[in-house]
N, C-alpha and C. Protein backbone atom coordinates (compact mmCIF):
# COMPACT_ATOMS: atom_id res chain seq x y z
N UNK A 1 49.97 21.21 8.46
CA UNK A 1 49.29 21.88 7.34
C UNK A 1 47.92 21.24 7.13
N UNK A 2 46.33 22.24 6.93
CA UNK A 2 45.61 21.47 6.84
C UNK A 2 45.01 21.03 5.07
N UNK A 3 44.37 20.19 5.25
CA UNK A 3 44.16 19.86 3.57
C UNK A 3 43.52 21.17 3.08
N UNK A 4 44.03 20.73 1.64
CA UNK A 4 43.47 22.23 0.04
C UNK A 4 41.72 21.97 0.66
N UNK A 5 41.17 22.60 0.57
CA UNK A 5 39.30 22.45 0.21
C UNK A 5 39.41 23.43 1.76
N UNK A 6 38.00 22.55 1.63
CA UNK A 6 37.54 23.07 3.57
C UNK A 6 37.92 22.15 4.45
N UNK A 7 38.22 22.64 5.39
CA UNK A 7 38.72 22.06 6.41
C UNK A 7 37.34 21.55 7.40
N UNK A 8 37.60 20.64 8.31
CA UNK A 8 36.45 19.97 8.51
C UNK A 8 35.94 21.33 9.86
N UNK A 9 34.59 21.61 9.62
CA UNK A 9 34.17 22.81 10.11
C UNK A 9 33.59 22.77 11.71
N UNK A 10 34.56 22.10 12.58
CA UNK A 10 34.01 21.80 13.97
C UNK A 10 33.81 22.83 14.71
N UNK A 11 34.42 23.86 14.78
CA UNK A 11 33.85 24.75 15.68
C UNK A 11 32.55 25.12 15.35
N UNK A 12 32.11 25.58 14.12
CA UNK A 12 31.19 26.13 13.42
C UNK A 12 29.62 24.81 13.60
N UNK A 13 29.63 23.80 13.61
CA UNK A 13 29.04 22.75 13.59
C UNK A 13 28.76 23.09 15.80
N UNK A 14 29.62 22.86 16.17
CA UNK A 14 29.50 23.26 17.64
C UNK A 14 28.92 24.47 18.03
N UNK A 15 28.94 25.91 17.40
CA UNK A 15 28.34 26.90 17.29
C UNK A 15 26.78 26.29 16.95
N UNK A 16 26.46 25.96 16.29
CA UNK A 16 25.29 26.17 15.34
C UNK A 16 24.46 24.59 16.33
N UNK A 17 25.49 23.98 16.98
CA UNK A 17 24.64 22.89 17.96
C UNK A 17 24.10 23.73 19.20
N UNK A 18 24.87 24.33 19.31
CA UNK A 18 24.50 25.62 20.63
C UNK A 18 23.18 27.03 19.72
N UNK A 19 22.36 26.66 19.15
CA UNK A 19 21.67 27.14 18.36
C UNK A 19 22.28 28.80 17.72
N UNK A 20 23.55 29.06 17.51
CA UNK A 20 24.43 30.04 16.75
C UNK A 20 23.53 30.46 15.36
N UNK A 21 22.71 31.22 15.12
CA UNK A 21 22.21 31.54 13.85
C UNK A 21 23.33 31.54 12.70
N UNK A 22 24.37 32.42 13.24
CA UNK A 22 25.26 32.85 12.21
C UNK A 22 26.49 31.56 11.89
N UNK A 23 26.86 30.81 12.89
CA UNK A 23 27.66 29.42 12.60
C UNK A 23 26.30 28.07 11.59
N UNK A 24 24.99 28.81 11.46
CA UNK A 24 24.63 28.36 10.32
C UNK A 24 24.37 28.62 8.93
N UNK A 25 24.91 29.80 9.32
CA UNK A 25 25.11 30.66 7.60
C UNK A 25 26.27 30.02 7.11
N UNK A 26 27.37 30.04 7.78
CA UNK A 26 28.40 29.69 7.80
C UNK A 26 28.12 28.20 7.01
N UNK A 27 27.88 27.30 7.65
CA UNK A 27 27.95 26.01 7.09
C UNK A 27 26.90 26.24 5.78
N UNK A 28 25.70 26.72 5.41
CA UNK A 28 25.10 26.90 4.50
C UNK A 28 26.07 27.28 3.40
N UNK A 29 26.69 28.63 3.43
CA UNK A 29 27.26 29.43 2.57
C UNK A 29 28.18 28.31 2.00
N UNK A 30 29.10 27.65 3.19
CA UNK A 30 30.22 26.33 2.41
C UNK A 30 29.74 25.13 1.60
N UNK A 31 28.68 24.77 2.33
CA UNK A 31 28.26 23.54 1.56
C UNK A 31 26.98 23.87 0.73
N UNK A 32 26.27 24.13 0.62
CA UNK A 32 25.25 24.44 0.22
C UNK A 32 25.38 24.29 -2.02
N UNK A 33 26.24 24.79 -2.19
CA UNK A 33 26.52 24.83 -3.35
C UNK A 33 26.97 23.71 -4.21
N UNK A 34 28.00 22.81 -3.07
CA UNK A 34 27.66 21.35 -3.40
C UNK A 34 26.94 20.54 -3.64
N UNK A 35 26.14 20.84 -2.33
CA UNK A 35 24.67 20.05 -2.48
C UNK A 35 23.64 20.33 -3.19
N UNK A 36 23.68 21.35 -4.00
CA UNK A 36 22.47 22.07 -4.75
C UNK A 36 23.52 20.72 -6.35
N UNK A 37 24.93 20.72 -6.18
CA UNK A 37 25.01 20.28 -7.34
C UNK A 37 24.66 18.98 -7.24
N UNK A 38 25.05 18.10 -6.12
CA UNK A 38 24.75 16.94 -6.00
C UNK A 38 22.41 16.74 -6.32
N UNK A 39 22.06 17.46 -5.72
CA UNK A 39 20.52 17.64 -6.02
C UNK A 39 20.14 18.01 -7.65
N UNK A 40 21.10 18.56 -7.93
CA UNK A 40 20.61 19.07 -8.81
C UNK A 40 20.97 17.66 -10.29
N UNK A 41 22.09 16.80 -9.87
CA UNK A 41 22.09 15.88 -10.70
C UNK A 41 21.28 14.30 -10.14
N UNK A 42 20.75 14.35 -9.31
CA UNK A 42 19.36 12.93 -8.84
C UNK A 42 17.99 13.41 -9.07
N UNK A 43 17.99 14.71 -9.22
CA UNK A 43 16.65 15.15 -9.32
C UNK A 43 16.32 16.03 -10.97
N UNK A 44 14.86 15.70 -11.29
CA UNK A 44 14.96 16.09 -12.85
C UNK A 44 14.80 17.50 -13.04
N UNK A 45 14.32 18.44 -12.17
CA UNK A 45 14.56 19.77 -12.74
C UNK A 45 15.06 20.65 -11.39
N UNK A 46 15.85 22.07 -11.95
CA UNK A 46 16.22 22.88 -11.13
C UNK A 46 16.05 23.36 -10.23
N UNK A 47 14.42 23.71 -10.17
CA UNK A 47 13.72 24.03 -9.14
C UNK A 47 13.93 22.88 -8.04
N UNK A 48 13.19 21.84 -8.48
CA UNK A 48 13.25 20.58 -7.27
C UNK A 48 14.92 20.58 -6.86
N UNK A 49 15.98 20.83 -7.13
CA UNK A 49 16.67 20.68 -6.61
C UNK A 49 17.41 21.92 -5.63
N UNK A 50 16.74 23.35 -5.81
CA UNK A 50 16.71 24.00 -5.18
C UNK A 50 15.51 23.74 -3.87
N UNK A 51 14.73 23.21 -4.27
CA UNK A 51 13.81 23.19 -2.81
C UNK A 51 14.93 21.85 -2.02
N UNK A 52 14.87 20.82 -2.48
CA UNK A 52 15.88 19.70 -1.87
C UNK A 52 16.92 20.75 -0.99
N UNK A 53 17.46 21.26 -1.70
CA UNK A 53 18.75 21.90 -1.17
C UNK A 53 18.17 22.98 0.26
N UNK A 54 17.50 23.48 -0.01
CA UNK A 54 16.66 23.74 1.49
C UNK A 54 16.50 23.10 2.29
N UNK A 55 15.85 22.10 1.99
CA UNK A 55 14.98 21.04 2.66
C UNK A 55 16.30 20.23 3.23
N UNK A 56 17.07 19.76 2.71
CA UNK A 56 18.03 19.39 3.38
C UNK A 56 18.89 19.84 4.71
N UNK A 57 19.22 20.75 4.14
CA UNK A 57 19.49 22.53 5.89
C UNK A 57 18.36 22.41 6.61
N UNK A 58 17.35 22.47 5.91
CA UNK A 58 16.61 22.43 7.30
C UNK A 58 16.06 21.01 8.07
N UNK A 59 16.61 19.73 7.37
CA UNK A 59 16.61 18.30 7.88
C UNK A 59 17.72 18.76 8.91
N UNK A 60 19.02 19.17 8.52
CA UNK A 60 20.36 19.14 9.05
C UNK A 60 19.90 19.91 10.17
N UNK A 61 19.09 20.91 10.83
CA UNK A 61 19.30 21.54 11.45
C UNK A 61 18.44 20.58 12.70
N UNK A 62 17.84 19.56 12.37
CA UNK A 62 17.38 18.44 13.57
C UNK A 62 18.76 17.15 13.80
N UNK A 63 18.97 17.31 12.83
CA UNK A 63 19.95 16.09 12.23
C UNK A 63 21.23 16.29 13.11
N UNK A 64 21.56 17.74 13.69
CA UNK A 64 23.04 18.21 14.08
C UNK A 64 23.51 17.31 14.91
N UNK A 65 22.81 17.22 16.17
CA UNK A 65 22.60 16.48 17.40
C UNK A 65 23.35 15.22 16.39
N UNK A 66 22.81 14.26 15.97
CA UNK A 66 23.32 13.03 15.66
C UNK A 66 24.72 12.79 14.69
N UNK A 67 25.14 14.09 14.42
CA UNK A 67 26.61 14.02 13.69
C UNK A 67 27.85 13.54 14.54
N UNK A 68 28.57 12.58 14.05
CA UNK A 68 29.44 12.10 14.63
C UNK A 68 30.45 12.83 14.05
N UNK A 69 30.87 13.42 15.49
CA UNK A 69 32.22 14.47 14.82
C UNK A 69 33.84 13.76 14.35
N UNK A 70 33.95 12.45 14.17
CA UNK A 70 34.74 11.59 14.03
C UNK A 70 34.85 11.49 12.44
N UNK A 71 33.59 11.52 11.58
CA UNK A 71 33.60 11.20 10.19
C UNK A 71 33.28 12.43 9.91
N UNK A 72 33.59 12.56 8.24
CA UNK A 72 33.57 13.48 7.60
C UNK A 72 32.61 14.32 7.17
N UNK A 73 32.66 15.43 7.62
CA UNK A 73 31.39 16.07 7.94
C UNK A 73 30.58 16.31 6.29
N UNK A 74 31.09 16.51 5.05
CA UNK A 74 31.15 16.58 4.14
C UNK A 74 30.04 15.38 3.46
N UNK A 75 30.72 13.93 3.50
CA UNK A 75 30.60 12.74 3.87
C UNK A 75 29.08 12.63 4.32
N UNK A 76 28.87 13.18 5.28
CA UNK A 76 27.56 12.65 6.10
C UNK A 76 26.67 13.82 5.30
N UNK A 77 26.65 14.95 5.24
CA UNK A 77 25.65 15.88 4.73
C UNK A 77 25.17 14.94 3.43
N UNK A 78 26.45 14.83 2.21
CA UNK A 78 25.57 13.80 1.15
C UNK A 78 25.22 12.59 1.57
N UNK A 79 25.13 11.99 2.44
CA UNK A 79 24.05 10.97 2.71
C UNK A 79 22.99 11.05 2.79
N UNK A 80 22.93 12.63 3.96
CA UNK A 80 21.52 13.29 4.39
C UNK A 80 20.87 13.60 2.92
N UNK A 81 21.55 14.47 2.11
CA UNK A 81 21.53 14.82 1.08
C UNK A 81 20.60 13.54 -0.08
N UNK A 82 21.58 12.83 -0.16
CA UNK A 82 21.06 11.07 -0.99
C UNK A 82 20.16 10.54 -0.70
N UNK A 83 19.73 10.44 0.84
CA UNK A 83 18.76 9.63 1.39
C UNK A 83 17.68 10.85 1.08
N UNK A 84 17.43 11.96 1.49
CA UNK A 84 16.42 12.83 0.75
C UNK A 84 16.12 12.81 -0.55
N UNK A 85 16.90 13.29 -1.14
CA UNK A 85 16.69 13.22 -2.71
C UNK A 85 15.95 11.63 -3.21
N UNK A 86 16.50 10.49 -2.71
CA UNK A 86 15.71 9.00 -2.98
C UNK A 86 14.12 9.37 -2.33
N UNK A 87 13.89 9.77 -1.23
CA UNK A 87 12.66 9.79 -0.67
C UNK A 87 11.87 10.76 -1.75
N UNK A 88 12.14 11.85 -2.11
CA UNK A 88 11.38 12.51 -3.07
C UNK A 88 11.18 11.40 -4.58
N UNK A 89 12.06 10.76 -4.76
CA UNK A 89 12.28 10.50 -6.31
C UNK A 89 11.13 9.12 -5.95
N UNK A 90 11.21 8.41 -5.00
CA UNK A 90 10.44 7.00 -4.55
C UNK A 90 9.25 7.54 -4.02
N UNK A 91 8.81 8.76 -4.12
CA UNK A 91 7.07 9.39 -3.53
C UNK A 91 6.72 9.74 -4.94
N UNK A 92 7.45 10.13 -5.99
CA UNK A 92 6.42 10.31 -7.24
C UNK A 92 6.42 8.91 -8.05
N UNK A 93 7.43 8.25 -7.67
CA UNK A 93 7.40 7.05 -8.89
C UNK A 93 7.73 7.47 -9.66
N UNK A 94 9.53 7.74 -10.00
CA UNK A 94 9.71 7.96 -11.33
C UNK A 94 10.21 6.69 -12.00
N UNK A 95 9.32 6.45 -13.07
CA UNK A 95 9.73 5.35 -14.11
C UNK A 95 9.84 4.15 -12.54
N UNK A 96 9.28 3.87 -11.69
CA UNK A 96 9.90 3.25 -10.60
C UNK A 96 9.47 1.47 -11.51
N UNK A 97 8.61 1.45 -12.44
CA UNK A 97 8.17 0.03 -13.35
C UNK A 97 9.17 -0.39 -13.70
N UNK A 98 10.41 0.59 -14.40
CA UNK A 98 11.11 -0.04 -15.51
C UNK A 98 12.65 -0.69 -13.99
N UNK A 99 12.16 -0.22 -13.07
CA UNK A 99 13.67 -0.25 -12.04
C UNK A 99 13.77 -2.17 -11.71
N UNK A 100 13.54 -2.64 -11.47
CA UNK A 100 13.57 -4.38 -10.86
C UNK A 100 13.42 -5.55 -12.07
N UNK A 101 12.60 -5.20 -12.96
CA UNK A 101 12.20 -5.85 -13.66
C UNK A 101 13.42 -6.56 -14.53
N UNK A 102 14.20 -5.94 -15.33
CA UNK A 102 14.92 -6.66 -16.27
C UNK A 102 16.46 -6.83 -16.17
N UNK A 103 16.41 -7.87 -14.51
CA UNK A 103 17.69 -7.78 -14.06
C UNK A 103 18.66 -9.23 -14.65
N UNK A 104 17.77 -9.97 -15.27
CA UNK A 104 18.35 -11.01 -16.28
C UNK A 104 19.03 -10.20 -17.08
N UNK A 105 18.38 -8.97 -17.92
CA UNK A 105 19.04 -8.69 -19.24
C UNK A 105 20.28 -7.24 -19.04
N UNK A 106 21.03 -7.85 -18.09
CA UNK A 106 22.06 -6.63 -17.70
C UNK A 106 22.97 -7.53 -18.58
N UNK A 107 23.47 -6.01 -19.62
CA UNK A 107 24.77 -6.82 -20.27
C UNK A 107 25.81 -7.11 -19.72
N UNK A 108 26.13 -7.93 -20.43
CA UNK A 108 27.31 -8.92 -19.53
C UNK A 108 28.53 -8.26 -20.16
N UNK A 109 28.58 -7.80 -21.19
CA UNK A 109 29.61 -6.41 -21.71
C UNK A 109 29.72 -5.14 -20.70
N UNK A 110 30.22 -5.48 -19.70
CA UNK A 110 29.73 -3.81 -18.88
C UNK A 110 31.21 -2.86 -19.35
N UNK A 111 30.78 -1.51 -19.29
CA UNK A 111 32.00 -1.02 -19.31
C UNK A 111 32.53 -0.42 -18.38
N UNK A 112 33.86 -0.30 -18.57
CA UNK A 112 34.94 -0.33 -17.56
C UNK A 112 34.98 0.95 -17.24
N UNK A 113 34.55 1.13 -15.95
CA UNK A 113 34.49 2.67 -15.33
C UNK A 113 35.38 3.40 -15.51
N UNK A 114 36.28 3.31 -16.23
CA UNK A 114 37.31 4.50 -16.27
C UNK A 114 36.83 5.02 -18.00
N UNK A 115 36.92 3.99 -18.44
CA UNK A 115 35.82 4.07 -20.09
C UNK A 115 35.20 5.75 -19.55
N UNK A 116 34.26 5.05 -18.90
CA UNK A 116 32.92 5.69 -18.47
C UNK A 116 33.54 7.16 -17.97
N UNK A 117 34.51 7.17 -17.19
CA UNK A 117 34.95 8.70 -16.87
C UNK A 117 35.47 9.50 -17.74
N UNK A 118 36.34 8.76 -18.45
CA UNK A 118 36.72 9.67 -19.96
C UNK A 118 35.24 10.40 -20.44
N UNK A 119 34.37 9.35 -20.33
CA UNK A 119 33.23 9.72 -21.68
C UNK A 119 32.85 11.17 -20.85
N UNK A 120 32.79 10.90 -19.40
CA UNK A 120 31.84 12.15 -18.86
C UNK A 120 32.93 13.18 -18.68
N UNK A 121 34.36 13.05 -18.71
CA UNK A 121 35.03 14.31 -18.87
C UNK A 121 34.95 15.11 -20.21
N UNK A 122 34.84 14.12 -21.02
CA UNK A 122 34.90 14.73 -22.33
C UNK A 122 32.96 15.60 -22.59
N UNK A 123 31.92 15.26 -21.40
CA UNK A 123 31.02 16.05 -21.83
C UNK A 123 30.70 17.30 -21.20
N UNK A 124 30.27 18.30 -21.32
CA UNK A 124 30.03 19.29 -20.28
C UNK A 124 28.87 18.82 -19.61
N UNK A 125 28.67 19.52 -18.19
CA UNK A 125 27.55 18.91 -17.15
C UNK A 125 26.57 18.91 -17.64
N UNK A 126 26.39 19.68 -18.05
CA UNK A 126 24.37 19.82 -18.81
C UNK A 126 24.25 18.32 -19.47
N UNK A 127 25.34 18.08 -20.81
CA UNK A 127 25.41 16.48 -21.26
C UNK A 127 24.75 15.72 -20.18
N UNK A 128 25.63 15.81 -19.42
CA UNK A 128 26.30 14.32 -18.41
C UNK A 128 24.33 14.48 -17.80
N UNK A 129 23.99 16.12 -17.54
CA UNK A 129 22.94 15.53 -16.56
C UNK A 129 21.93 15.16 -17.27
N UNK A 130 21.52 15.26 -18.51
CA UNK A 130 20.47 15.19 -19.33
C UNK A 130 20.83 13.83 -19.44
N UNK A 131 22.26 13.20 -19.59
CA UNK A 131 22.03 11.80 -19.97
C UNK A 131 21.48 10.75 -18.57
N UNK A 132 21.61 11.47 -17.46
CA UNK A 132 21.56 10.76 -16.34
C UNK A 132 19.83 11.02 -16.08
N UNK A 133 19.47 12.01 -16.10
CA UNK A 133 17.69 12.44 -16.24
C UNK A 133 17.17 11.17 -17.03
N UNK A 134 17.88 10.55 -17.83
CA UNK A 134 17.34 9.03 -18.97
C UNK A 134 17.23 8.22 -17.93
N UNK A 135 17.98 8.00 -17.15
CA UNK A 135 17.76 6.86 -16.73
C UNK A 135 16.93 6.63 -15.57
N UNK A 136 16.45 5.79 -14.95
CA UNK A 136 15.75 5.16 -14.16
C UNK A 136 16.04 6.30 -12.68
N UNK A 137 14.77 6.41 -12.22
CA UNK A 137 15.31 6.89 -11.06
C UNK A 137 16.06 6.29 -9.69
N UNK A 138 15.87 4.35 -9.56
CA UNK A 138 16.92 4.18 -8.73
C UNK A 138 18.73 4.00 -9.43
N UNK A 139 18.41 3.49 -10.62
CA UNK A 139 20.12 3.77 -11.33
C UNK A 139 20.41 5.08 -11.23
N UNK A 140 19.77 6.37 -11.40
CA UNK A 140 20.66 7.59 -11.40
C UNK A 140 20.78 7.76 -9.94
N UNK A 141 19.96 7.26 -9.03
CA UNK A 141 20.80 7.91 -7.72
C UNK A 141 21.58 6.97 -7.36
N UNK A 142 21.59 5.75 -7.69
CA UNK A 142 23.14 4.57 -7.23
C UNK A 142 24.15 5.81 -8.13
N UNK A 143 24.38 5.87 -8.94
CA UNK A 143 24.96 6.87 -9.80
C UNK A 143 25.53 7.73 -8.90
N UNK A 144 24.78 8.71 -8.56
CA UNK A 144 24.87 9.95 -8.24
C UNK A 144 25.08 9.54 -6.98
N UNK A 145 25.53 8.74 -6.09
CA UNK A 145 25.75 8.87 -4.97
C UNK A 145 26.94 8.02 -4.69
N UNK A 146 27.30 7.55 -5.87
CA UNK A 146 28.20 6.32 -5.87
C UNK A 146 29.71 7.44 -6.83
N UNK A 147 29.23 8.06 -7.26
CA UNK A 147 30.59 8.77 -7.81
C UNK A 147 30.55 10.48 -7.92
N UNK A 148 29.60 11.48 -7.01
CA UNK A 148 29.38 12.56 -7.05
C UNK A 148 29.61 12.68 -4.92
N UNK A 149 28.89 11.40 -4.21
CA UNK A 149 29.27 11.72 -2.88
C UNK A 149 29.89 10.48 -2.34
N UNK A 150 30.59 9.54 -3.34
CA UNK A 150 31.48 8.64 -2.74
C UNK A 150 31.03 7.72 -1.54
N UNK A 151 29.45 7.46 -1.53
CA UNK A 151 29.52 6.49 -1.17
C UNK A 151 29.68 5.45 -1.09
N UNK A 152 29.39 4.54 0.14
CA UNK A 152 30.31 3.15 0.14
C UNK A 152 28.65 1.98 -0.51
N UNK A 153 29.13 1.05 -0.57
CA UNK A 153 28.13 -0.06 -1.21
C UNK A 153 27.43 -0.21 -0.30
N UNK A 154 27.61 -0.55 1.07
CA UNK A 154 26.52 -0.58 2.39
C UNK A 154 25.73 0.83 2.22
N UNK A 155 26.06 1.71 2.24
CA UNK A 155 25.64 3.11 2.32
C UNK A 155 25.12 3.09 1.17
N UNK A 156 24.89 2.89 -0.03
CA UNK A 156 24.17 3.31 -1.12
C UNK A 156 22.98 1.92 -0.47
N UNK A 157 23.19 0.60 -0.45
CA UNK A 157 22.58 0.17 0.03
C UNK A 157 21.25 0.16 0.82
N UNK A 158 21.91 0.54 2.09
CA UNK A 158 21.07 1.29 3.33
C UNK A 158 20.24 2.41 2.55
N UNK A 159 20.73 3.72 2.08
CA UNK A 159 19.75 4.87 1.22
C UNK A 159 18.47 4.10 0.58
N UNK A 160 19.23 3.41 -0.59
CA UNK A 160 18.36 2.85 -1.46
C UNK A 160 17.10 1.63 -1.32
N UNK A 161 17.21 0.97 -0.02
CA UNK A 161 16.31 -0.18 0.51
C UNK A 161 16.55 -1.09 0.27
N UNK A 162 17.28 -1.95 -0.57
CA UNK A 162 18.15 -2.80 -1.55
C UNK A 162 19.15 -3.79 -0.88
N UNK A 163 18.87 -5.03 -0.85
CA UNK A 163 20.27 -5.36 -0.30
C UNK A 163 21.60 -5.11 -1.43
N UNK A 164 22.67 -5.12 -0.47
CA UNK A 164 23.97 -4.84 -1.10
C UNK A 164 24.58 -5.60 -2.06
N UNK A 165 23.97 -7.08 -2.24
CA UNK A 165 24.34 -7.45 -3.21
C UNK A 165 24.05 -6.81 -4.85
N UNK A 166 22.36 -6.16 -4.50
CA UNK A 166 21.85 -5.41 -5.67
C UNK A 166 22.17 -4.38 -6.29
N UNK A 167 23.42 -3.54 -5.33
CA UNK A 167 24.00 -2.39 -5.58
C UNK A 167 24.74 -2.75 -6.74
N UNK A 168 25.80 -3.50 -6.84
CA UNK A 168 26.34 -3.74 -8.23
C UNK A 168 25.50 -3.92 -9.24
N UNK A 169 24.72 -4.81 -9.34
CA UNK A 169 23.98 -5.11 -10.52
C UNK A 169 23.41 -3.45 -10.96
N UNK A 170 23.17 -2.77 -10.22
CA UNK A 170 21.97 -1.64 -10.06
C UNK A 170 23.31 -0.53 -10.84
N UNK A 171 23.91 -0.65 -10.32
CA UNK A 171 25.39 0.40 -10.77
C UNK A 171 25.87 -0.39 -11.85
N UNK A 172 25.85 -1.43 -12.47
CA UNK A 172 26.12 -2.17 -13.34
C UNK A 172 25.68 -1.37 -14.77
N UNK A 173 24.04 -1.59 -14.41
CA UNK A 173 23.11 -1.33 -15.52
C UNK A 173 23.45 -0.10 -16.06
N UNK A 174 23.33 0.34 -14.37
CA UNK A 174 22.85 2.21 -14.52
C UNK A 174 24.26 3.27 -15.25
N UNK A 175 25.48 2.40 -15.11
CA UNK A 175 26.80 2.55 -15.90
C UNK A 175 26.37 2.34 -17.32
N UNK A 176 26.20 1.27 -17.36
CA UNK A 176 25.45 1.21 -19.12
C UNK A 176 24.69 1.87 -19.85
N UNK A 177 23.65 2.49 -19.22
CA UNK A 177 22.89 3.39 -19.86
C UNK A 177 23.30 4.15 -20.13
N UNK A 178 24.20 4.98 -18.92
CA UNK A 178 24.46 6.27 -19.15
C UNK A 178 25.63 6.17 -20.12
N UNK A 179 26.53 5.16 -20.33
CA UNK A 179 27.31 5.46 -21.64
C UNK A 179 26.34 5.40 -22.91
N UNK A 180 25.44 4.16 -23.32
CA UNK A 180 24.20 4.78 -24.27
C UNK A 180 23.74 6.05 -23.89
N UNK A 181 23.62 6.42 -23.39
CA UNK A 181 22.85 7.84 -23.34
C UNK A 181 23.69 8.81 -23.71
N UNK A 182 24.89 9.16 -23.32
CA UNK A 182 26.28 9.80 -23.60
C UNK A 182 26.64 9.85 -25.50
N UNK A 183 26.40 8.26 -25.30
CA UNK A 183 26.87 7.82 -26.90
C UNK A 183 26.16 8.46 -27.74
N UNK A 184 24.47 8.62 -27.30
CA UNK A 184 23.76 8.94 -28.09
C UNK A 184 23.55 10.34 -28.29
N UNK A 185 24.22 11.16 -27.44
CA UNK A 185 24.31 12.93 -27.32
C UNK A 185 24.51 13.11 -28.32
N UNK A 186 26.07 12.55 -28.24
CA UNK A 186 27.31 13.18 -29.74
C UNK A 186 25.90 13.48 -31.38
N UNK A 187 24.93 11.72 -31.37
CA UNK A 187 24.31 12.74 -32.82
C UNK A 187 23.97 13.78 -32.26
N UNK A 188 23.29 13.99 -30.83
CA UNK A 188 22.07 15.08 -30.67
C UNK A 188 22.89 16.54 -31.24
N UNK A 189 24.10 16.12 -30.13
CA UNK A 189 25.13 17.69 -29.93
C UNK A 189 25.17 17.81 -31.50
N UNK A 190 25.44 17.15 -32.56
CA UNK A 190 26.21 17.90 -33.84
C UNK A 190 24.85 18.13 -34.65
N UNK A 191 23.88 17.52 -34.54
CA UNK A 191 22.16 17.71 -34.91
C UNK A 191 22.59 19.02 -35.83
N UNK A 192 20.65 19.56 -36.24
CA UNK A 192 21.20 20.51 -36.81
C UNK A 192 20.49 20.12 -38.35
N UNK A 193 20.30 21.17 -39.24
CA UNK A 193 19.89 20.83 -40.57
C UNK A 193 20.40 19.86 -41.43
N UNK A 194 19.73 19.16 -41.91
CA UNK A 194 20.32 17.77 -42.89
C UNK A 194 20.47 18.22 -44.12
């Protein structure tokens, strides 16, 4: 029996290496919608994450050749995916001042990631992404790549330029904010005339 979702799409990936137009609709049509969500939460507005989401298919379509059909094909697109989205976010400089600087003052209170998942089940996505748009642009993509495409600490690592020791601290912080930022919805959400 093969697993619930998609099944890993090798013929179709083999089609579309043999330049198959239509075994690349195919992979577009499946993934594509993921990755527009994964883009659409590292990057600050909709549009940019619709061009990303292009731009990515059409990275992938040089990129095919080097897929190792052994790992998860899923898996590797959000890398392609992560490592793009960082290259756009590290060419405008977003907030890139506030990212290195105040790695003394990471609270030493961190909270406990499951804390942290309650908070974001309990918000709808728009919440979750507006609170993640707050933060720093290398904390939201350790973020966003660390619990939206499951990467590993070498691999956020490697994306990010960073040695791996910095990944925690960096996911440390960037956990913190986003529960301040979360915390601080609830006034926004009930806002409203005084």
């Amino acid at each position: 029996m093969s697993a619930p979702g998609i099944k890993e799409p090798t013929e179709a990936i083999a089609r579309a290496r043999a330049g198959d137009a239509e075994a690349w609709g195919e992979l577009y049509r499946d993934y594509a919608p993921a990755i527009f969500r994964f883009c659409r939460r590292a990057l600050p507005t909709r549009e940019d994450a619709e061009d990303a989401t292009m731009e990515v298919f059409m990275k992938l379509k040089g990129k095919l050749v080097q897929y190792d059909t052994t790992r998860s094909f899923s898996a590797w697109l959000y890398k392609v995916a992560a490592n793009h989205c960082w290259d756009i976010l590290r060419r405008r400089k977003i907030r890139q001042d506030k990212e290195t600087d105040d790695l003394e003052n990471v609270p030493l209170e961190h909270p406990d990631p499951s804390q942290l998942d309650q908070l974001i089940e309990q918000r709808t996505s728009e919440e979750v992404r507006k609170a993640l748009e707050k933060l720093g642009g290398r904390a939201r993509m350790a973020l966003v790549m660390r619990y939206y495409s499951d990467m590993s600490y070498d691999e956020i690592a490697d994306a990010l330029g960073v040695r791996r020791a910095f990944v925690g601290v960096v996911l440390l912080r960037a956990r913190h904010e986003l529960r301040q930022a979360l915390e601080g919805n609830t006034v926004l959400a009930v806002g409203g005339a005084s």
